[in-house]
N, C-alpha and C. Protein backbone atom coordinates (compact mmCIF):
# COMPACT_ATOMS: atom_id res chain seq x y z
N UNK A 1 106.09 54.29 31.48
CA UNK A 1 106.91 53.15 31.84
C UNK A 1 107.10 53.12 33.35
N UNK A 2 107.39 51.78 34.25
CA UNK A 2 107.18 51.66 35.17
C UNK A 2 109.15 51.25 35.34
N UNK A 3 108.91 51.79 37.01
CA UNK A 3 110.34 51.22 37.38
C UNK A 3 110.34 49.69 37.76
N UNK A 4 111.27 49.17 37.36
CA UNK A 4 111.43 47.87 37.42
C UNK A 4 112.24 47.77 38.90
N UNK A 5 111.59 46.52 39.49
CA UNK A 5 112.41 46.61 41.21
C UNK A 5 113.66 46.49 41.08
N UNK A 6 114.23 45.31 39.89
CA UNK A 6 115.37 45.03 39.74
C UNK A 6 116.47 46.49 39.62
N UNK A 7 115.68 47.53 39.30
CA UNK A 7 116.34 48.73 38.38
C UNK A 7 116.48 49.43 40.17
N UNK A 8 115.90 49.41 40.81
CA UNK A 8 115.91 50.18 42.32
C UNK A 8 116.57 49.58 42.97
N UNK A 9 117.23 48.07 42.86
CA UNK A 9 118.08 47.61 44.22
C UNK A 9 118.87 47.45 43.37
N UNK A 10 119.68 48.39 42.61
CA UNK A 10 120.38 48.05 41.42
C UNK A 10 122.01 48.81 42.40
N UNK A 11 121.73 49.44 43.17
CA UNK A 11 123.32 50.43 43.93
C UNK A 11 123.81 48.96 44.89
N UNK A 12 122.22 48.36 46.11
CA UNK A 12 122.47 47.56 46.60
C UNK A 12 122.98 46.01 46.15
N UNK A 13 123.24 45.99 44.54
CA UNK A 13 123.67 44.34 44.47
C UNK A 13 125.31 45.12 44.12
N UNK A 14 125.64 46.00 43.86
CA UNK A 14 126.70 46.42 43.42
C UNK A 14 127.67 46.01 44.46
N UNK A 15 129.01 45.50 44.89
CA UNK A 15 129.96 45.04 45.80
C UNK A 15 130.84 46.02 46.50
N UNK A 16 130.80 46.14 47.27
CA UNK A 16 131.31 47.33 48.18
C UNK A 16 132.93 46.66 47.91
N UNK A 17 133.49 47.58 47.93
CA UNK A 17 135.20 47.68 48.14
C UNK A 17 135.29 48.01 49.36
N UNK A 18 136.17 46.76 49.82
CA UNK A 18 137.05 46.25 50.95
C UNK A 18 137.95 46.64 51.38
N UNK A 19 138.34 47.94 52.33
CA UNK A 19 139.50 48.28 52.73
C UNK A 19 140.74 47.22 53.29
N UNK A 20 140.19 46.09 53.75
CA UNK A 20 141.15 45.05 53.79
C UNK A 20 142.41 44.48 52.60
N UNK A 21 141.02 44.80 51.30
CA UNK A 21 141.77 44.54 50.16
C UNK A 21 142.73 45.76 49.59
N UNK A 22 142.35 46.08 49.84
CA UNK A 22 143.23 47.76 49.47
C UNK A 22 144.12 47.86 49.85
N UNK A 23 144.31 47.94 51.01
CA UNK A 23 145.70 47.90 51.86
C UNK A 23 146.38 46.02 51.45
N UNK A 24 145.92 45.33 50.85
CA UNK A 24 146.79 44.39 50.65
C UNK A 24 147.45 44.67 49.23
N UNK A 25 146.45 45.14 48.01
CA UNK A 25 146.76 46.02 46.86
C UNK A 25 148.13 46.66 47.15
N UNK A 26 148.32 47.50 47.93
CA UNK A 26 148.93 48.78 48.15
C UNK A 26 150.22 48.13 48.57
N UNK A 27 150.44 47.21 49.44
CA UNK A 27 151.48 46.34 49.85
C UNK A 27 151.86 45.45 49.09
N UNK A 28 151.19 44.72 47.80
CA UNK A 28 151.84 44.09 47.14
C UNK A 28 152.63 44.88 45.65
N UNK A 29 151.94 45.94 45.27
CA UNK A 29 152.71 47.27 44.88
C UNK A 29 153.65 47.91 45.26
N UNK A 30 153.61 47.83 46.67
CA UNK A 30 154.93 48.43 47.45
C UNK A 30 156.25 47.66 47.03
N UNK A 31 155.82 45.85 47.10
CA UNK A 31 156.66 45.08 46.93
C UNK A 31 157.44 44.88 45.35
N UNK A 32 156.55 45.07 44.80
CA UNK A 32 157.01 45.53 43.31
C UNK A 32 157.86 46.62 43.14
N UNK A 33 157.54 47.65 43.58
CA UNK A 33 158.55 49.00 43.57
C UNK A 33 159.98 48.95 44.38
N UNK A 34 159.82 47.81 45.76
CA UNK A 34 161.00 47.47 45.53
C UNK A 34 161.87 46.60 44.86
N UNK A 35 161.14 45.62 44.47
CA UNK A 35 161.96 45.04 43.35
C UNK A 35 162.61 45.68 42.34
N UNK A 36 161.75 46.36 42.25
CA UNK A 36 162.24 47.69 41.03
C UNK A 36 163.22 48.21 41.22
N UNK A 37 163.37 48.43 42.01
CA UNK A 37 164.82 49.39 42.91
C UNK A 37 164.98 50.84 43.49
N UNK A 38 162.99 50.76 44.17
CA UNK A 38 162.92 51.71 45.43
C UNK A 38 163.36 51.04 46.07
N UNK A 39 163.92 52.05 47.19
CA UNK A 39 164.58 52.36 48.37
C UNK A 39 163.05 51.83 49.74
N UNK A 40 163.74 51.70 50.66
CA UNK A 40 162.56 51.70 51.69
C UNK A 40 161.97 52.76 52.02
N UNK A 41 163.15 53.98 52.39
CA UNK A 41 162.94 55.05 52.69
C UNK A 41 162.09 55.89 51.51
N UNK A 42 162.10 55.39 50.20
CA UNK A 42 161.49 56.44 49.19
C UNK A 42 159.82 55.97 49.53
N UNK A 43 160.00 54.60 49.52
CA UNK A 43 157.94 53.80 49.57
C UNK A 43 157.32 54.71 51.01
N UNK A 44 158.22 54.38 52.14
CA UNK A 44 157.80 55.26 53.39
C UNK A 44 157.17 56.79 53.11
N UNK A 45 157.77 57.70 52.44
CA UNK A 45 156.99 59.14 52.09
C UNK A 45 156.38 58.94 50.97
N UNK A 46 156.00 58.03 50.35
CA UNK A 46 155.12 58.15 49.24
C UNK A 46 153.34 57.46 49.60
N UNK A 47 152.43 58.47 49.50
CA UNK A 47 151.16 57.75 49.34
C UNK A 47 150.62 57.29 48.48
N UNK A 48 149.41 56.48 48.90
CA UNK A 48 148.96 55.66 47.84
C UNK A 48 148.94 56.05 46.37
N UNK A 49 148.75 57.19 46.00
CA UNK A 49 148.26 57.56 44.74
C UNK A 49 149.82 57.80 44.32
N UNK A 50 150.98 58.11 44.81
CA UNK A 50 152.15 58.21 43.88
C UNK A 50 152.45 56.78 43.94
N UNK A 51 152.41 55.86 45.02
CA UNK A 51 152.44 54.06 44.56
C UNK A 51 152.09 54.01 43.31
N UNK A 52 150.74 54.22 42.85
CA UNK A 52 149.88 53.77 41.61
C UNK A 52 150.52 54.10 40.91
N UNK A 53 150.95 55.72 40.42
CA UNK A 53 151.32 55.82 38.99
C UNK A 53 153.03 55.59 39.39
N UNK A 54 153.64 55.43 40.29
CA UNK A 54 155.31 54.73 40.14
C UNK A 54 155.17 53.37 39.52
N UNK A 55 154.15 52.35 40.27
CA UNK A 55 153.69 51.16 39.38
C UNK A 55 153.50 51.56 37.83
N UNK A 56 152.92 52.12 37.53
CA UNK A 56 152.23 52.68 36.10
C UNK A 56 153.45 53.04 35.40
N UNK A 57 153.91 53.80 35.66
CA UNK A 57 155.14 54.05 35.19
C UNK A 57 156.53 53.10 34.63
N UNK A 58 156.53 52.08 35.47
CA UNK A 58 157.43 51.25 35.55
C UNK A 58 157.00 50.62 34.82
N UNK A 59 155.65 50.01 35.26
CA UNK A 59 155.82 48.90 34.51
C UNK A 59 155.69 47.83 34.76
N UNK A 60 155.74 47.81 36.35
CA UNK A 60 156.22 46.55 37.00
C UNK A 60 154.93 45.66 37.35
């Protein structure tokens, strides 16, 4: 069996993730957690990955 070209530029059609978008992700999560009823000061020492699962958690 032969490789198909489609099967070799198969990484390059894939869509790169956008650090622009990420950091807007991360800020509109932020904004949720305070709705929630974080503190400013709690979102400030928390990185991205405790954002995610405080979102997760909640609910929100």
């Amino acid at each position: 069996m032969r490789i198909r070209r489609a099967m070799r530029k198969k990484p390059l059609r894939r869509p790169v993730k956008k650090p622009r978008l990420k950091r807007r992700r991360v800020l509109e999560q932020k904004r949720r957690l305070s709705e929630a009823g974080y503190t400013e000061e709690q979102l400030l020492h928390m990185n991205t990955k405790e954002i995610r699962t405080a979102v997760r958690t909640e609910g929100v």
